[in-house]
Protein backbone atom coordinates (compact mmCIF):
# COMPACT_ATOMS: atom_id res chain seq x y z
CA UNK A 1 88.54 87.16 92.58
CA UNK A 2 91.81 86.66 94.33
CA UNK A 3 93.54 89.85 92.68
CA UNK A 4 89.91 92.25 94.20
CA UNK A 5 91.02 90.84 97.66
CA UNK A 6 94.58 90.82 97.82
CA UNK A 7 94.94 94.47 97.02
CA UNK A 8 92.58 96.93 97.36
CA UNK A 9 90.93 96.39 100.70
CA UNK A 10 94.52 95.99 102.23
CA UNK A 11 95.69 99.47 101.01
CA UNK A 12 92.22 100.93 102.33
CA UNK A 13 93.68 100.29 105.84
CA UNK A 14 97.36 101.84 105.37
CA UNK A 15 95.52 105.15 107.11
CA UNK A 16 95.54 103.26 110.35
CA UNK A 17 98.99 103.73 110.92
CA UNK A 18 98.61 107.27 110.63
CA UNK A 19 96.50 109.80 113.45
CA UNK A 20 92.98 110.69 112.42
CA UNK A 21 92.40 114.23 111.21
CA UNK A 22 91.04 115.09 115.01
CA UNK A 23 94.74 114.82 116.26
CA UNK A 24 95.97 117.12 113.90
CA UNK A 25 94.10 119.90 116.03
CA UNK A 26 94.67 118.49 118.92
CA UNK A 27 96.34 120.81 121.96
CA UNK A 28 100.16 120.14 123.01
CA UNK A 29 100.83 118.74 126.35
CA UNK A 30 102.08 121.23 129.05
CA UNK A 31 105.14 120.00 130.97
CA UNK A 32 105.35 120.47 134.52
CA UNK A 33 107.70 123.61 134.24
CA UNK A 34 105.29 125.16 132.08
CA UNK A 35 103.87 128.61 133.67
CA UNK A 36 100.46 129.59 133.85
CA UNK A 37 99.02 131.14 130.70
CA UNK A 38 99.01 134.67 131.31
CA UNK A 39 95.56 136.75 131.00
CA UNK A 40 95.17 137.98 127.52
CA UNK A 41 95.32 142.05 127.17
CA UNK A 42 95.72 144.18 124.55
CA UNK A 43 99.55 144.62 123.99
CA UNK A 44 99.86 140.71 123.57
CA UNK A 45 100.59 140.08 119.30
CA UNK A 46 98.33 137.05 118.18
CA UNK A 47 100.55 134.55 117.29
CA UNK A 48 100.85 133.32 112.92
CA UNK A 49 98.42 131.28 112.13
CA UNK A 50 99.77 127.79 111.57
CA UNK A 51 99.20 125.62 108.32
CA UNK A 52 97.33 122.43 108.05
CA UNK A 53 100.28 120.56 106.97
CA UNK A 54 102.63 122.26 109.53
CA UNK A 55 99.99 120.46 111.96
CA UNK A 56 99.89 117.37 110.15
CA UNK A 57 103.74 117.01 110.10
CA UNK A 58 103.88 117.87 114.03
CA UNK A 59 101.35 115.13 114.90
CA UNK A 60 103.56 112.99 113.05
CA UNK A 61 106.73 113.72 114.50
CA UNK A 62 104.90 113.78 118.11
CA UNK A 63 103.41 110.19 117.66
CA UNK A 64 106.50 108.62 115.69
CA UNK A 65 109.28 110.26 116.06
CA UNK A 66 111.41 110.80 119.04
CA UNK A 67 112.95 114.06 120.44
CA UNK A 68 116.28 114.75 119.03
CA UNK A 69 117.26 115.20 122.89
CA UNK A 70 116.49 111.52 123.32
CA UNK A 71 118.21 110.29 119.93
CA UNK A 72 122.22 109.61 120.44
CA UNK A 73 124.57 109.16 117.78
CA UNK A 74 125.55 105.67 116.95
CA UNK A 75 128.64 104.95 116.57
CA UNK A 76 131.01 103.17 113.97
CA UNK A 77 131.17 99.63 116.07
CA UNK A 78 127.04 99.97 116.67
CA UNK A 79 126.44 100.17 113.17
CA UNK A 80 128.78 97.35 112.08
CA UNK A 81 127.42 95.52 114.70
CA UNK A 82 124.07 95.99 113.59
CA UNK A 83 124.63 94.94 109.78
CA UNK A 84 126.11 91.75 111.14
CA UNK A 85 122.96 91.40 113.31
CA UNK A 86 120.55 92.08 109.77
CA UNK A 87 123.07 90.20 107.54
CA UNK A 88 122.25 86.99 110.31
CA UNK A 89 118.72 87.78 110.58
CA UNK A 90 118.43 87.01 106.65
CA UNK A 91 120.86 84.20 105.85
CA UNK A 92 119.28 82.42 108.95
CA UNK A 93 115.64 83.33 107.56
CA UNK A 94 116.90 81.79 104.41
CA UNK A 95 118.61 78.54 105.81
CA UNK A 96 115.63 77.74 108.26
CA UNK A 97 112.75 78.23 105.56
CA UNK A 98 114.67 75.99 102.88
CA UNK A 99 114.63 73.40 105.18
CA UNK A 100 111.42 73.65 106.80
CA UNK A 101 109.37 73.95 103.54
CA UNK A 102 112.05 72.41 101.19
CA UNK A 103 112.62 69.04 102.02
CA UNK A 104 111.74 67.74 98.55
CA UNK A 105 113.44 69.49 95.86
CA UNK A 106 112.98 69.30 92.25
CA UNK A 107 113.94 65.79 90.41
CA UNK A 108 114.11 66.78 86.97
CA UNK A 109 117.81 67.89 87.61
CA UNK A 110 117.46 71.98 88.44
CA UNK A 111 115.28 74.34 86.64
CA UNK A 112 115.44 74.45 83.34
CA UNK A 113 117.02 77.72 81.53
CA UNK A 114 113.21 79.02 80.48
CA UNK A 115 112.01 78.72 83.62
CA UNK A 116 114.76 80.65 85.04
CA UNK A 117 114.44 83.78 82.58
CA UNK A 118 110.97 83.77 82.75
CA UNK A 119 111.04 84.01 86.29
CA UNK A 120 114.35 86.39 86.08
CA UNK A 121 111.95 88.92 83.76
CA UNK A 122 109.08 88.60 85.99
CA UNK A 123 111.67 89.32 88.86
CA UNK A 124 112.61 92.50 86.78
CA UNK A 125 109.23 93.88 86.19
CA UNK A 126 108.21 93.53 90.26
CA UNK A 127 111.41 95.61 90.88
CA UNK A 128 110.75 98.09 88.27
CA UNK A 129 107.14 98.21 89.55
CA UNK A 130 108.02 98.93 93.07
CA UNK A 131 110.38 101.61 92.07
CA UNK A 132 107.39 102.98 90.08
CA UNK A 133 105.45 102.79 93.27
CA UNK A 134 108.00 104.36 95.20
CA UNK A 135 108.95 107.82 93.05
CA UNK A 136 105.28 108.01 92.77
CA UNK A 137 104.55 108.45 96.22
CA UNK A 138 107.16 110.68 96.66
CA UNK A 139 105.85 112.76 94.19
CA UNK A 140 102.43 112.68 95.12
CA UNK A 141 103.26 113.14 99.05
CA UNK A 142 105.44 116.47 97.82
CA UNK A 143 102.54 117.49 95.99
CA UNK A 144 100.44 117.83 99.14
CA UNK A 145 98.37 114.57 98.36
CA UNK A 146 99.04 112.77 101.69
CA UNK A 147 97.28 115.89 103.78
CA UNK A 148 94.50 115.42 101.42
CA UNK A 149 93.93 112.09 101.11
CA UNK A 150 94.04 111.90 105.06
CA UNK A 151 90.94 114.07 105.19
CA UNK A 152 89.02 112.09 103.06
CA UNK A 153 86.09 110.42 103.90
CA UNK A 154 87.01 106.48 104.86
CA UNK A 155 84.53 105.31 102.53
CA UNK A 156 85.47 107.65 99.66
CA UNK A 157 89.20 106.22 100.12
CA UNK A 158 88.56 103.07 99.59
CA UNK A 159 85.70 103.21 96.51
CA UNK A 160 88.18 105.03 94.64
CA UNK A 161 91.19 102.96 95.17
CA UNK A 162 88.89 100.00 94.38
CA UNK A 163 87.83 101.63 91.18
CA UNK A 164 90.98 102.99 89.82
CA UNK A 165 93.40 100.05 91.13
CA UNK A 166 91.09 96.89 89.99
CA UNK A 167 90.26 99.13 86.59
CA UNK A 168 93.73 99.67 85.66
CA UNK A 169 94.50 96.19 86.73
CA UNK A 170 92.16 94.46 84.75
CA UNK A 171 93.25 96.47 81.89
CA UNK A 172 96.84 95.48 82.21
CA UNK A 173 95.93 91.58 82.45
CA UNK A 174 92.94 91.75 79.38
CA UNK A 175 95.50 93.50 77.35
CA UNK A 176 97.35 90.87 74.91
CA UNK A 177 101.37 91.25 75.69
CA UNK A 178 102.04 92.02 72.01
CA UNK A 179 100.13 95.79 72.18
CA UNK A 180 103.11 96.95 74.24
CA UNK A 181 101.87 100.74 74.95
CA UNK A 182 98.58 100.31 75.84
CA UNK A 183 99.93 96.85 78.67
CA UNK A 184 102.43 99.39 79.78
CA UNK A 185 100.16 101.86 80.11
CA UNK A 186 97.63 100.42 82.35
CA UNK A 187 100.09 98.28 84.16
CA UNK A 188 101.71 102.17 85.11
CA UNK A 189 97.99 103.23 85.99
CA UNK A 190 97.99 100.63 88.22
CA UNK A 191 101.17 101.24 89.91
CA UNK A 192 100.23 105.51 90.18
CA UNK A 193 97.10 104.09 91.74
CA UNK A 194 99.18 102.01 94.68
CA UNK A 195 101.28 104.82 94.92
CA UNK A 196 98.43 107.16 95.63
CA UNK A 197 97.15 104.92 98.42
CA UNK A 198 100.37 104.65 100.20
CA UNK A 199 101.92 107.80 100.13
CA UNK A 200 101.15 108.60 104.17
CA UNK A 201 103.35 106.26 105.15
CA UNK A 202 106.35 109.14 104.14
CA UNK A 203 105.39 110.85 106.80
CA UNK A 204 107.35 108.47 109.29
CA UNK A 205 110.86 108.34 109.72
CA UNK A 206 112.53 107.31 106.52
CA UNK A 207 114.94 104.74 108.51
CA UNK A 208 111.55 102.81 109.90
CA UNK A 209 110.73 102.58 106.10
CA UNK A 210 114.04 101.17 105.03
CA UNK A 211 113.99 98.90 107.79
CA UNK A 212 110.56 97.55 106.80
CA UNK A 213 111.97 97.70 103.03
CA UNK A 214 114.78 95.10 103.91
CA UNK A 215 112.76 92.90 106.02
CA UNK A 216 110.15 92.51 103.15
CA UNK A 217 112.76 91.85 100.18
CA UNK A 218 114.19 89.06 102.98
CA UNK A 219 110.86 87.19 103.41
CA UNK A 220 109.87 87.47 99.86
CA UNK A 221 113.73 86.42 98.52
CA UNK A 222 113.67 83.37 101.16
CA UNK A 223 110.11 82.68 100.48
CA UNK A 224 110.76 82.64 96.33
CA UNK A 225 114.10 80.83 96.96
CA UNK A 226 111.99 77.37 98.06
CA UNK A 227 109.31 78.14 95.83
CA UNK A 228 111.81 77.98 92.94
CA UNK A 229 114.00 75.33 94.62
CA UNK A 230 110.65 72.75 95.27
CA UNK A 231 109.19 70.32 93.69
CA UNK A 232 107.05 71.38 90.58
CA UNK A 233 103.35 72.38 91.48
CA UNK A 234 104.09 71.31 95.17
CA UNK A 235 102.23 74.54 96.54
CA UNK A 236 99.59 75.13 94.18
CA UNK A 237 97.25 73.40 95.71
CA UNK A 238 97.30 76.64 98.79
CA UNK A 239 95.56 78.90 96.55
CA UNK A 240 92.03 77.71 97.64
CA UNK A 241 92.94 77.91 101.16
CA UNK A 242 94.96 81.81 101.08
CA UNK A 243 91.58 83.08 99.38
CA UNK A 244 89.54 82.24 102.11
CA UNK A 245 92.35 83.18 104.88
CA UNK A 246 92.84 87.08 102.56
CA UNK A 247 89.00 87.02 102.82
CA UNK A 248 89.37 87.04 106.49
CA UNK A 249 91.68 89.41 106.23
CA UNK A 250 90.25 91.86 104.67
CA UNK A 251 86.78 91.77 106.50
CA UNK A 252 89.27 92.11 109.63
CA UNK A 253 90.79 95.44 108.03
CA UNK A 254 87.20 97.20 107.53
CA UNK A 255 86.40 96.49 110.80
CA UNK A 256 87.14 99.67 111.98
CA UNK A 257 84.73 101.45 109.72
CA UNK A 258 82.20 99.15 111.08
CA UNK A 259 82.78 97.98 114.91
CA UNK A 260 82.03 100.77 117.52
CA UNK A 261 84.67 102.31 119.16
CA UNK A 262 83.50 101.05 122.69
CA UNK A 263 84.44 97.26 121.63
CA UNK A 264 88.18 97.70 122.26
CA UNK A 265 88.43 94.08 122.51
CA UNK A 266 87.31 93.27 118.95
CA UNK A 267 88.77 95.88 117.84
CA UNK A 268 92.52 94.59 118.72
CA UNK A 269 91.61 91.32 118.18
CA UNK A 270 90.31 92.35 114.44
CA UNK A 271 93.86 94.56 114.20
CA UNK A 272 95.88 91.53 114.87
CA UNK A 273 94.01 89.32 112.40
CA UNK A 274 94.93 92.20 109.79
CA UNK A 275 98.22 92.34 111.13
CA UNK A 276 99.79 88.74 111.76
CA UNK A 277 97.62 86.67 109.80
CA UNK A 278 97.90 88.95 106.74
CA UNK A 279 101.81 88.59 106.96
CA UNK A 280 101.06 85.37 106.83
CA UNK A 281 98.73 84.93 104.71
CA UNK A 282 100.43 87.24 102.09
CA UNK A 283 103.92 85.34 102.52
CA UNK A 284 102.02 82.02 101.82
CA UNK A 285 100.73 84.10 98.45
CA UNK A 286 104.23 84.19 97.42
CA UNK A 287 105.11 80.68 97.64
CA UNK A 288 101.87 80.32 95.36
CA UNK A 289 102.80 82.92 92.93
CA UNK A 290 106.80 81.92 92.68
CA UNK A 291 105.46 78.27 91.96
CA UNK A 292 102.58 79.60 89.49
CA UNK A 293 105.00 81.58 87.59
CA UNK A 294 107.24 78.45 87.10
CA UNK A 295 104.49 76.39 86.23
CA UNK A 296 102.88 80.06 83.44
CA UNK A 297 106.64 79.33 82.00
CA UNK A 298 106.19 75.71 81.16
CA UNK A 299 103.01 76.01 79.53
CA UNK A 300 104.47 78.77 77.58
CA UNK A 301 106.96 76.28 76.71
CA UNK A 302 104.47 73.95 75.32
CA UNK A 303 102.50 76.64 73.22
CA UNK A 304 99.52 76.97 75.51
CA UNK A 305 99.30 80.53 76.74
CA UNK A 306 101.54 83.60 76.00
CA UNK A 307 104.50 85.08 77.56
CA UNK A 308 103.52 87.45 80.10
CA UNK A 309 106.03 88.61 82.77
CA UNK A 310 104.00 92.33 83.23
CA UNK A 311 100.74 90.01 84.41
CA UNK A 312 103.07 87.98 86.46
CA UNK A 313 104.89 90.73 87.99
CA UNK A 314 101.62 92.40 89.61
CA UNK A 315 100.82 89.48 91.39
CA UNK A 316 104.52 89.59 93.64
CA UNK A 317 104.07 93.56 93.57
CA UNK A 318 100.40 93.25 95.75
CA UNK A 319 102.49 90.58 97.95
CA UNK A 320 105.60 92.87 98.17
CA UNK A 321 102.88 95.78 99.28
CA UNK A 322 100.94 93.91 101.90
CA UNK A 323 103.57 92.37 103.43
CA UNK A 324 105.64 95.99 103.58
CA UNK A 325 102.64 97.83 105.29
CA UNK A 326 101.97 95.36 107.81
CA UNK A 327 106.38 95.48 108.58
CA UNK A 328 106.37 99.31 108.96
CA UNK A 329 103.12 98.80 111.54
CA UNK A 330 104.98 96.34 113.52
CA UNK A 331 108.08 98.44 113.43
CA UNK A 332 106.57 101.27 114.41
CA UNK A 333 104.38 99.78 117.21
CA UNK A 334 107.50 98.30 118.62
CA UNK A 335 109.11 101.55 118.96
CA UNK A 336 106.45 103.24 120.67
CA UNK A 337 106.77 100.45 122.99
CA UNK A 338 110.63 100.62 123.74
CA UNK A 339 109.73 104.43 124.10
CA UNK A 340 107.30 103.95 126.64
């Protein structure tokens, strides 16, 4: 029940970072210098007709991107500057969650060396899978799927990415690990389908995206870092409670489809539940899933269950995903506000 929430209806809501199809056609604003449209006569040419996806990439570039009047070269001592700045951000991130959340470390003298390549191959797959994710996307938003998908029906959306990413999903995880083409088949399936959901997002700048990129792999490496450093099953016990809180969460994302669009008040207070309490919700989902690999490896250990690092690996590549949509929303709502 916990992989039907986590996923899905979080992807459904990626579109809300993008404008609806209505601004697509909607008229550019005239400047103050602008003169007065002159009466049409004959001699006038009609102007080209413009694309859909010419329209679609200027609504883009009007909402998130700003004029390349307004956009000043940085130079070499900014950028250094700024690295330092990131390079703090995450060793700080690091330091302050250890000890926060990892005052009791692990007794039994350090992990022991099958714990650490199981998790080290589960590591692998997520990175593989999110590099799956990421070529597809491209691909598909080349192909023209973005424009399409955009169009879509809200509803139709997000049947069809339940369908095809829980399907494929459950595939992957029923499949025994020894049938190697048909688990890697499925488990690719499942990554196409995640891919296929979040390809809009290339329409924004790709510097927002690589910002959101590093600030994800920083929470999720500090956030794995005490999982793997704590006690053994210390967190387990928080996968109750993050079920109910991604319940919330989701109900929060479909909002929208629901609520009227006359209760702006629920509305943003339904946006921020998505928002903030997803991030954390989805960060605590890490902790869980760092300490429930660890404890998947010691059972395999003993016998009891079968090495599975492709299983494993979806559960941190649904984290990885929610918690990168909800950074490239706060990114990019911050720099609308700076721009204001």
């Amino acid at each position: 029940m916990a992989f039907i929430l986590r996923r899905p209806f979080a992807i459904s809501t990626t579109l809300k970072q993008l404008p609806k199809s209505t601004s697509i056609t909607s008229a550019p604003v005239r400047t103050l210098h602008t003169p007065t449209k002159a009466p049409f006569t004959s001699s006038s040419k009609p102007s080209p007709p413009i694309s859909a996806l010419t329209k679609a990439r200027n609504a883009f570039h009007r909402t998130y991107m700003q004029p390349a009047s307004q956009i000043s070269r940085p130079d070499a001592g900014s950028i250094a500057s700024k690295l330092l700045y990131g390079g703090a951000i995450v060793g700080g991130t690091v330091l302050a969650t250890n000890l926060l959340f990892n005052r009791e470390t692990r007794e039994d003298g350090g992990m022991p060396p099958f714990e650490r390549a199981y998790l080290n191959e589960t590591f692998l797959h997520t990175g593989l899978g999110v590099g799956i994710i990421g070529v597809a996307a491209k691909a598909l938003h080349s192909s023209g799927w973005s424009l399409r998908l955009m169009t879509m029906n809200p509803w139709v959306v997000l049947g069809g990415s339940l369908v095809f990413s829980i399907g494929s999903m459950i595939g992957c995880r029923s499949t025994d690990p020894s049938n190697y083409i048909p688990k890697y088949a499925f488990w690719t399936a499942f990554n196409v389908a995640q891919a296929g959901i979040i390809s809009p997002l290339l329409f924004l700048q790709p510097a927002l995206l690589a910002r959101a990129g590093l600030y994800t792999v920083a929470m999720m490496g500090s956030i794995a870092f005490v999982g793997a450093t704590a006690k053994q099953e210390k967190y387990l016990y928080l996968g109750g409670p993050l079920l109910a809180g991604v319940a919330i969460v989701a109900v929060s994302g479909l909002a929208p489809l629901v609520v009227p669009a006359t209760a702006a008040g629920t509305l943003m207070w339904s946006e921020r539940i998505w928002l903030y309490g997803g991030l954390a919700v989805f960060g605590g989902f890490t902790l869980y899933d760092v300490q429930k690999i660890l404890y998947h490896a010691r059972m395999a250990e003993r016998g009891v269950i079968q090495r599975d690092a492709v299983n494993e690996s979806i559960s941190l590549e649904l984290d990885f995903l929610n918690i990168f949509i909800r950074m490239v929303q706060i990114l990019g709502m911050r720099g609308g506000n700076n721009r204001k």
